[in-house]
PDB file of N, CA and C in Angstrom:
ATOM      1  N   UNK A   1       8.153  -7.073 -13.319  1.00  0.00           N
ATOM      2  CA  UNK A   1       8.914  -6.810 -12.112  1.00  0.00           C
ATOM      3  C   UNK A   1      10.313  -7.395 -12.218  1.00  0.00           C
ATOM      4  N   UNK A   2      10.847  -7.218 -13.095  1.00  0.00           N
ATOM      5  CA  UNK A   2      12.511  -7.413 -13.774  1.00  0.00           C
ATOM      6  C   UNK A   2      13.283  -6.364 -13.060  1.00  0.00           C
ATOM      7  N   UNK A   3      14.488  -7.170 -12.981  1.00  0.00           N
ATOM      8  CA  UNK A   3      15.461  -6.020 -12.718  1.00  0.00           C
ATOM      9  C   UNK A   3      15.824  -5.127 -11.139  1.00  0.00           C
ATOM     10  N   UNK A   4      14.917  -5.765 -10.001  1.00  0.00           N
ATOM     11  CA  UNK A   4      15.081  -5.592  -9.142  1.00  0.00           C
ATOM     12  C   UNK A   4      15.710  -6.430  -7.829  1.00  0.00           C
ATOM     13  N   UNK A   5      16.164  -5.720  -6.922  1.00  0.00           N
ATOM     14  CA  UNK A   5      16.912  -6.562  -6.173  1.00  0.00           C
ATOM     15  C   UNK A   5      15.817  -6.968  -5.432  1.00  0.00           C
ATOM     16  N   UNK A   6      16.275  -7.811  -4.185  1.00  0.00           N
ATOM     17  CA  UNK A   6      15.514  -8.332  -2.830  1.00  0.00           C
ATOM     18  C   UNK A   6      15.422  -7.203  -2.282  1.00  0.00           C
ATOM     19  N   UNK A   7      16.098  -6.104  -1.837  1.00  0.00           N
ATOM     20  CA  UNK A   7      16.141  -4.992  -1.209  1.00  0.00           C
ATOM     21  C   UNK A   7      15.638  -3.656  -2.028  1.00  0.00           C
ATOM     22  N   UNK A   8      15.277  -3.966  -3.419  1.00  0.00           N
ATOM     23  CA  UNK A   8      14.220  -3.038  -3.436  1.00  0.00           C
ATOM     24  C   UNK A   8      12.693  -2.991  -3.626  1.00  0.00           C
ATOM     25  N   UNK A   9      12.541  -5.074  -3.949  1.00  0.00           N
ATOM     26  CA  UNK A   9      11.560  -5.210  -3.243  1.00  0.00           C
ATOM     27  C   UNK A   9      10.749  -5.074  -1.791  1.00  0.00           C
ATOM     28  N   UNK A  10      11.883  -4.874  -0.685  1.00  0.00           N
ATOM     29  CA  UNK A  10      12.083  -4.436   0.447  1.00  0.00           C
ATOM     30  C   UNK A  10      11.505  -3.369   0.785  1.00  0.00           C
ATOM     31  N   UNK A  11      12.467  -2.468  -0.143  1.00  0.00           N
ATOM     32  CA  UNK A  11      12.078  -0.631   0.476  1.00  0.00           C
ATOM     33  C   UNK A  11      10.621  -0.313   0.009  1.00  0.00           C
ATOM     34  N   UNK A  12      10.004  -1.286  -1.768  1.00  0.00           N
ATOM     35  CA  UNK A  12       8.873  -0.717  -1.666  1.00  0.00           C
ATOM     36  C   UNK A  12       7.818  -1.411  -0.666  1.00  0.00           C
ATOM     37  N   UNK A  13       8.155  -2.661  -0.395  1.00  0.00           N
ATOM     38  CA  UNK A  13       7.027  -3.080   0.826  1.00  0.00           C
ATOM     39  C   UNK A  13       7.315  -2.072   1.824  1.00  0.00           C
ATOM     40  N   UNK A  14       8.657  -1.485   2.860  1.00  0.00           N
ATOM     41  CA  UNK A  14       8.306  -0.832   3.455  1.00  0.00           C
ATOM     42  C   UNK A  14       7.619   0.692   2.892  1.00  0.00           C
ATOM     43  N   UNK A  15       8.063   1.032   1.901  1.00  0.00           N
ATOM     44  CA  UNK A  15       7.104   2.585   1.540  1.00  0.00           C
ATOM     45  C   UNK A  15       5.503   2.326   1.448  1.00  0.00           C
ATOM     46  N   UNK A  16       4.679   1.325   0.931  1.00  0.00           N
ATOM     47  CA  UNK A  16       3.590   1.305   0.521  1.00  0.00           C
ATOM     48  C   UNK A  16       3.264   0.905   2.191  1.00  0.00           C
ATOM     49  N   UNK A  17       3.885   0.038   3.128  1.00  0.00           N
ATOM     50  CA  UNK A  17       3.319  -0.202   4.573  1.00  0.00           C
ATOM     51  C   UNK A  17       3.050   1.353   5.343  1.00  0.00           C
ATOM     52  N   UNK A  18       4.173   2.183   4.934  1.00  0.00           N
ATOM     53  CA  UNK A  18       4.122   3.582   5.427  1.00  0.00           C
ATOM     54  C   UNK A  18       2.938   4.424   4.571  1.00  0.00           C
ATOM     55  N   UNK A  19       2.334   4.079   3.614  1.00  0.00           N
ATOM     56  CA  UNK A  19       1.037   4.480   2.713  1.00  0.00           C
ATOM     57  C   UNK A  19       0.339   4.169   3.420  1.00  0.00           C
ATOM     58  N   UNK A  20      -0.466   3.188   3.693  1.00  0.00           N
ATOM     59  CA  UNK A  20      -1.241   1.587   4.304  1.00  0.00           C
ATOM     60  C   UNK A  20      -1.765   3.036   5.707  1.00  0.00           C
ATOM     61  N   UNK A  21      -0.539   3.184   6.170  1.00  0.00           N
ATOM     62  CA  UNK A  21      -0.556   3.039   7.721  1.00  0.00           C
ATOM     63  C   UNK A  21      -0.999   4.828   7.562  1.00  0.00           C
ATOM     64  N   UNK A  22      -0.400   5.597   6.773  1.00  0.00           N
ATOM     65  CA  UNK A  22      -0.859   6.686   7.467  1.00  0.00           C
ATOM     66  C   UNK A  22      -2.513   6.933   6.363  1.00  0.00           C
ATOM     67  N   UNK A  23      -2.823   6.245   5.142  1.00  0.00           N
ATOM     68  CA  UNK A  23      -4.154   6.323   4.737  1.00  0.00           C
ATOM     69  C   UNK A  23      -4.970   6.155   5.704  1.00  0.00           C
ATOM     70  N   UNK A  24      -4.469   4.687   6.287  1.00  0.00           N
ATOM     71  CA  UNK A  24      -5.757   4.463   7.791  1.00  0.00           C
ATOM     72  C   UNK A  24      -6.080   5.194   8.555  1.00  0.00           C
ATOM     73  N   UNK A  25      -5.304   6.007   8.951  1.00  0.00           N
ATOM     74  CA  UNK A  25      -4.948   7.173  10.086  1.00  0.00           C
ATOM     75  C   UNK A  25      -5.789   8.160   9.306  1.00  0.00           C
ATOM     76  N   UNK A  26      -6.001   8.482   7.971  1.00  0.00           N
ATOM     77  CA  UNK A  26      -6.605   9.648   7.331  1.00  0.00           C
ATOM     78  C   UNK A  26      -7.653   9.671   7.350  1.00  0.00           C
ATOM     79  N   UNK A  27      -8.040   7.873   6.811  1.00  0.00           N
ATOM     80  CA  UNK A  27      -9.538   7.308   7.296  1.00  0.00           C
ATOM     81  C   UNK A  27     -10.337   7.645   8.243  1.00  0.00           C
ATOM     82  N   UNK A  28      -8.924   7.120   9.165  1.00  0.00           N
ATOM     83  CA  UNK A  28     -10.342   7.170  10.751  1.00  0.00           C
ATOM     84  C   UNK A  28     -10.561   8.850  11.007  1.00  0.00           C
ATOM     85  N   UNK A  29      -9.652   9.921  10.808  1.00  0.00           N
ATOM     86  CA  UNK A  29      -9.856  11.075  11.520  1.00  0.00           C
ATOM     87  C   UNK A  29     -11.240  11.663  10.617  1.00  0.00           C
ATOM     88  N   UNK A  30     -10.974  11.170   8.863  1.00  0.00           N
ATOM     89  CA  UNK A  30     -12.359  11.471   8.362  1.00  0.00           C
ATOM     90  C   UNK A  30     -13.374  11.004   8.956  1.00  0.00           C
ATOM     91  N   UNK A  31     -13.481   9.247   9.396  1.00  0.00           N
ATOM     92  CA  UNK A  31     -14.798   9.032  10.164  1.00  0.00           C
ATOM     93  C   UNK A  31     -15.058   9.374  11.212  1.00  0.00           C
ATOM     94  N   UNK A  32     -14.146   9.975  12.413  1.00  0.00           N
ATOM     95  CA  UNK A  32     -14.371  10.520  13.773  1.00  0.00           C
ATOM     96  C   UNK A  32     -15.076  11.518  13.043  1.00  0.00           C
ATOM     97  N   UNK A  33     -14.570  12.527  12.066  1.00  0.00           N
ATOM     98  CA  UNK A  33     -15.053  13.937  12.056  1.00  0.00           C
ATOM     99  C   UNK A  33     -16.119  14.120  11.440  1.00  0.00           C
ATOM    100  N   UNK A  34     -16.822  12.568  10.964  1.00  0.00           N
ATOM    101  CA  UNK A  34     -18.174  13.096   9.860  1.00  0.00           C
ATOM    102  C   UNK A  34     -17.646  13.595   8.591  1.00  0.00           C
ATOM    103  N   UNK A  35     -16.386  13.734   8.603  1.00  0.00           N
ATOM    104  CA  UNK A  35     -15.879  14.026   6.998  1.00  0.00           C
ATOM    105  C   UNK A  35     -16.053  13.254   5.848  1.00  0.00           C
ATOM    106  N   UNK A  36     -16.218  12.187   6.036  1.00  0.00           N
ATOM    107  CA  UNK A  36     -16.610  11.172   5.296  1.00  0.00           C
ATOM    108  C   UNK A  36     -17.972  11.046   4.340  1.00  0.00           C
ATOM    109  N   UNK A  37     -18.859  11.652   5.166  1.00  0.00           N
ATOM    110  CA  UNK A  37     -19.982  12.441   4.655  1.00  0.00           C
ATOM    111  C   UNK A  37     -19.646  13.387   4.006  1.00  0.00           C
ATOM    112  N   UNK A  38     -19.146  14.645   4.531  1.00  0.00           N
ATOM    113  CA  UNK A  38     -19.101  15.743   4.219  1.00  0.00           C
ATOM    114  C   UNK A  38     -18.454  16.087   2.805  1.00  0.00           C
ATOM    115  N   UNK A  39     -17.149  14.854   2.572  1.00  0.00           N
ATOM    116  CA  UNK A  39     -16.202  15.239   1.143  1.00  0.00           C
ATOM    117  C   UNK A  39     -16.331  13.614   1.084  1.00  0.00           C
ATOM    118  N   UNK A  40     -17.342  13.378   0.794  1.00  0.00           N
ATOM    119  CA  UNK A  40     -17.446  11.470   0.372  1.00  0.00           C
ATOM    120  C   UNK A  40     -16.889  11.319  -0.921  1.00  0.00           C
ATOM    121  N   UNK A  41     -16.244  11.986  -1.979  1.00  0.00           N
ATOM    122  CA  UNK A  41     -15.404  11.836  -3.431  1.00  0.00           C
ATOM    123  C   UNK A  41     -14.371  11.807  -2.745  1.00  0.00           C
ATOM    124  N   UNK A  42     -13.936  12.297  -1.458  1.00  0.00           N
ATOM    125  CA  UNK A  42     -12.481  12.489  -1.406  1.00  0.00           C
ATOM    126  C   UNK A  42     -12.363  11.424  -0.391  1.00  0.00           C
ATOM    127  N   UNK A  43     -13.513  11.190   0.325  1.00  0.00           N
ATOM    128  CA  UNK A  43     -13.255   9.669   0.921  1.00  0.00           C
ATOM    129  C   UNK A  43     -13.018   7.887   0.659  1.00  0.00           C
ATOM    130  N   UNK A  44     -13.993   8.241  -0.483  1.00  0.00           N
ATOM    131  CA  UNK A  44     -14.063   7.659  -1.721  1.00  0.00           C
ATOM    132  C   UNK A  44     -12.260   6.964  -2.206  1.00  0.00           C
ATOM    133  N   UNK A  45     -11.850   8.476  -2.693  1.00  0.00           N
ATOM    134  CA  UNK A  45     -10.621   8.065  -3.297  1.00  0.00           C
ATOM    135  C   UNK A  45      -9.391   7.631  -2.184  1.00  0.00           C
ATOM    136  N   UNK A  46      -9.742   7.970  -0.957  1.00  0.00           N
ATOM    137  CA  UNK A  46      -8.490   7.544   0.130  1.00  0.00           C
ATOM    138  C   UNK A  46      -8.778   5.792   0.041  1.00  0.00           C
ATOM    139  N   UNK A  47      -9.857   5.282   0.000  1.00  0.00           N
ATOM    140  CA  UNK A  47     -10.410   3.764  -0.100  1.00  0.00           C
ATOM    141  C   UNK A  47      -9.948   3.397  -1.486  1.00  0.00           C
ATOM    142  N   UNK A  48      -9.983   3.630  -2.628  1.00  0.00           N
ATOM    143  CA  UNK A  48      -9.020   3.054  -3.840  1.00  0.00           C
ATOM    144  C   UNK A  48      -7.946   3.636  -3.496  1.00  0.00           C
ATOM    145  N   UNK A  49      -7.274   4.399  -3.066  1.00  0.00           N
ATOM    146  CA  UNK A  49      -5.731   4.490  -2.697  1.00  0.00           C
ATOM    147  C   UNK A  49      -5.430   3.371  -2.145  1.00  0.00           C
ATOM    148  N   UNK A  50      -6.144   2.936  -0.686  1.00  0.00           N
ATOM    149  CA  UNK A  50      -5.899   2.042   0.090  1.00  0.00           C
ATOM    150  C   UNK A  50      -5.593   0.584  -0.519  1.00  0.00           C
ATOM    151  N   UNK A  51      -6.649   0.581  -1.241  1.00  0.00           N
ATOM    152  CA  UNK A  51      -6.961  -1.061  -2.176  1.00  0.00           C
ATOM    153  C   UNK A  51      -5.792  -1.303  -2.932  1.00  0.00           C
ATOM    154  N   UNK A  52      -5.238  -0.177  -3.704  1.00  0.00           N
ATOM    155  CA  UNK A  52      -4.884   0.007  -4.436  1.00  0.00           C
ATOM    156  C   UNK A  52      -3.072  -0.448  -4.122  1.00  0.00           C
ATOM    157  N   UNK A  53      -2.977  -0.144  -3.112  1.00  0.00           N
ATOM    158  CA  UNK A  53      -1.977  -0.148  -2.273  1.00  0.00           C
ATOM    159  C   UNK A  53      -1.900  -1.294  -1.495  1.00  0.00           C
ATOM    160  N   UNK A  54      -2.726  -2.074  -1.058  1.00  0.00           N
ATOM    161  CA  UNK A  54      -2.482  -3.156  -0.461  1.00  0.00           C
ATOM    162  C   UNK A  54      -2.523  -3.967  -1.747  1.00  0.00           C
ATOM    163  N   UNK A  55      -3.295  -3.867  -2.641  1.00  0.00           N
ATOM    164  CA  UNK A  55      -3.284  -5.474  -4.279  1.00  0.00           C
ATOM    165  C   UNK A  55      -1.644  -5.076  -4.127  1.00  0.00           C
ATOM    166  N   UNK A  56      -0.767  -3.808  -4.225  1.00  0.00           N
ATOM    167  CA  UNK A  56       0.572  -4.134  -5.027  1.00  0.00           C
ATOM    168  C   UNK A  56       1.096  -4.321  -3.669  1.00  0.00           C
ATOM    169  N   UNK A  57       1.201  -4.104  -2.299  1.00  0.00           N
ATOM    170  CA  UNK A  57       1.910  -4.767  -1.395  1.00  0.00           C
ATOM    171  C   UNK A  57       2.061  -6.699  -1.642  1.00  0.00           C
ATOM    172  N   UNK A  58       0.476  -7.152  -1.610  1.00  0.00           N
ATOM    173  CA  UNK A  58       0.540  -8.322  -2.109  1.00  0.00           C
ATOM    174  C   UNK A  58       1.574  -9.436  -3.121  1.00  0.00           C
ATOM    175  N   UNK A  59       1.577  -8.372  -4.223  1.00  0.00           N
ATOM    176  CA  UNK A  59       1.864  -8.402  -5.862  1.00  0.00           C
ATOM    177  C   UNK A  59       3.668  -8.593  -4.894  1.00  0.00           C
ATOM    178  N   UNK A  60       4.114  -7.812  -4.192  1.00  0.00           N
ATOM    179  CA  UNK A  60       5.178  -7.631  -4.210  1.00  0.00           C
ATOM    180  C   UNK A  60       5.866  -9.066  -3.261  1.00  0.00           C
ATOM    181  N   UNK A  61       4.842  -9.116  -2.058  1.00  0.00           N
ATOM    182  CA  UNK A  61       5.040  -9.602  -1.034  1.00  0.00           C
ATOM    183  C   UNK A  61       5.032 -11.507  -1.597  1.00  0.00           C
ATOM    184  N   UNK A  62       4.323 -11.759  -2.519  1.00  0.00           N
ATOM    185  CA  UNK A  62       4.186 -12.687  -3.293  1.00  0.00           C
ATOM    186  C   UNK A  62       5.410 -12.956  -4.417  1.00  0.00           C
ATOM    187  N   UNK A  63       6.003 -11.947  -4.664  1.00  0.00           N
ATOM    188  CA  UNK A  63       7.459 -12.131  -5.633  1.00  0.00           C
ATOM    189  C   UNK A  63       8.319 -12.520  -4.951  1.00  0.00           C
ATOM    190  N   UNK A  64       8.684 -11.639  -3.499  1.00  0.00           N
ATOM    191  CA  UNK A  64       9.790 -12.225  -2.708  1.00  0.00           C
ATOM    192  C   UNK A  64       9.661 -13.613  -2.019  1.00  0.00           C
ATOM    193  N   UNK A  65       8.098 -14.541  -1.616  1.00  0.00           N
ATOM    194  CA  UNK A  65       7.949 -15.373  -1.582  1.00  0.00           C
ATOM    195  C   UNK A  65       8.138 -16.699  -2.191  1.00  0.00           C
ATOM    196  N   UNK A  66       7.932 -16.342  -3.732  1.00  0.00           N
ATOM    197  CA  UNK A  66       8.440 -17.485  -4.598  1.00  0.00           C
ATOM    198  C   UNK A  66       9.528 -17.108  -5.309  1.00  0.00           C
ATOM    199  N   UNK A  67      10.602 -16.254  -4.812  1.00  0.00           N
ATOM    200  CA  UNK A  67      12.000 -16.700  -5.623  1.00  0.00           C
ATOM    201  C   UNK A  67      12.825 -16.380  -4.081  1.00  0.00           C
ATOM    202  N   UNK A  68      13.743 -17.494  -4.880  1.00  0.00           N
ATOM    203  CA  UNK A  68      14.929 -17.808  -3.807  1.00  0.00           C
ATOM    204  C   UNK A  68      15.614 -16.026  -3.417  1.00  0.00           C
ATOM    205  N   UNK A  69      16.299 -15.899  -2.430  1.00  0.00           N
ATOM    206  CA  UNK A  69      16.908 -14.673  -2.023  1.00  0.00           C
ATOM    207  C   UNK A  69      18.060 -14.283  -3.673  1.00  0.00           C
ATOM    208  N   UNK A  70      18.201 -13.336  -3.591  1.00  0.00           N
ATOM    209  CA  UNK A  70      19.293 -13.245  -4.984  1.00  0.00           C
ATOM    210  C   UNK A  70      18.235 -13.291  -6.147  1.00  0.00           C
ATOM    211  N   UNK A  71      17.413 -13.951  -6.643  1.00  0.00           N
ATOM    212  CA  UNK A  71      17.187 -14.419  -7.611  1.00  0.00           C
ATOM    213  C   UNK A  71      15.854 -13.531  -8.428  1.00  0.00           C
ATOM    214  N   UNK A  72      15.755 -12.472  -7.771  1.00  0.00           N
ATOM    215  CA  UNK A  72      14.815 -11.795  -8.117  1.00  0.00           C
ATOM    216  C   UNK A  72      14.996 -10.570  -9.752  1.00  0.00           C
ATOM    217  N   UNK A  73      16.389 -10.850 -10.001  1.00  0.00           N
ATOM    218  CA  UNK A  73      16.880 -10.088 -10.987  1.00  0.00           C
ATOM    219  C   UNK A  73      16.199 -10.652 -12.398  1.00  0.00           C
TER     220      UNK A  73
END
């Protein structure tokens, strides 16, 4: 994770929060609808999307934590 600013550690925490947020939303309308059952491979994979997506929010959210502002280059 070289070579990036504070602010594009930024934009990807906000893009992957905008992942996060509308996967959940995909989630629940599959579990209101019994879809979840119905295409459980494809429910399946919205849940490692999800995971998948919050470990690198972490990963990220944890870089801007331990270096000073600026110093992320």
């Amino acid at each position: 994770m070289t070579g990036m600013s504070d602010d594009d550690y930024r934009h990807l925490l906000n893009e992957l929060e905008s992942l996060l947020r509308e996967t959940a939303e995909t989630l629940q309308r599959f579990e209101e609808t019994g879809m979840d059952e119905q295409l459980h491979e494809d429910y399946q994979k919205l849940l490692t999307i999800q995971a998948e997506a919050q470990r690198e929010q972490q990963i990220y959210l944890d870089a801007l934590r331990h270096h000073p502002p600026g110093q992320l280059h």
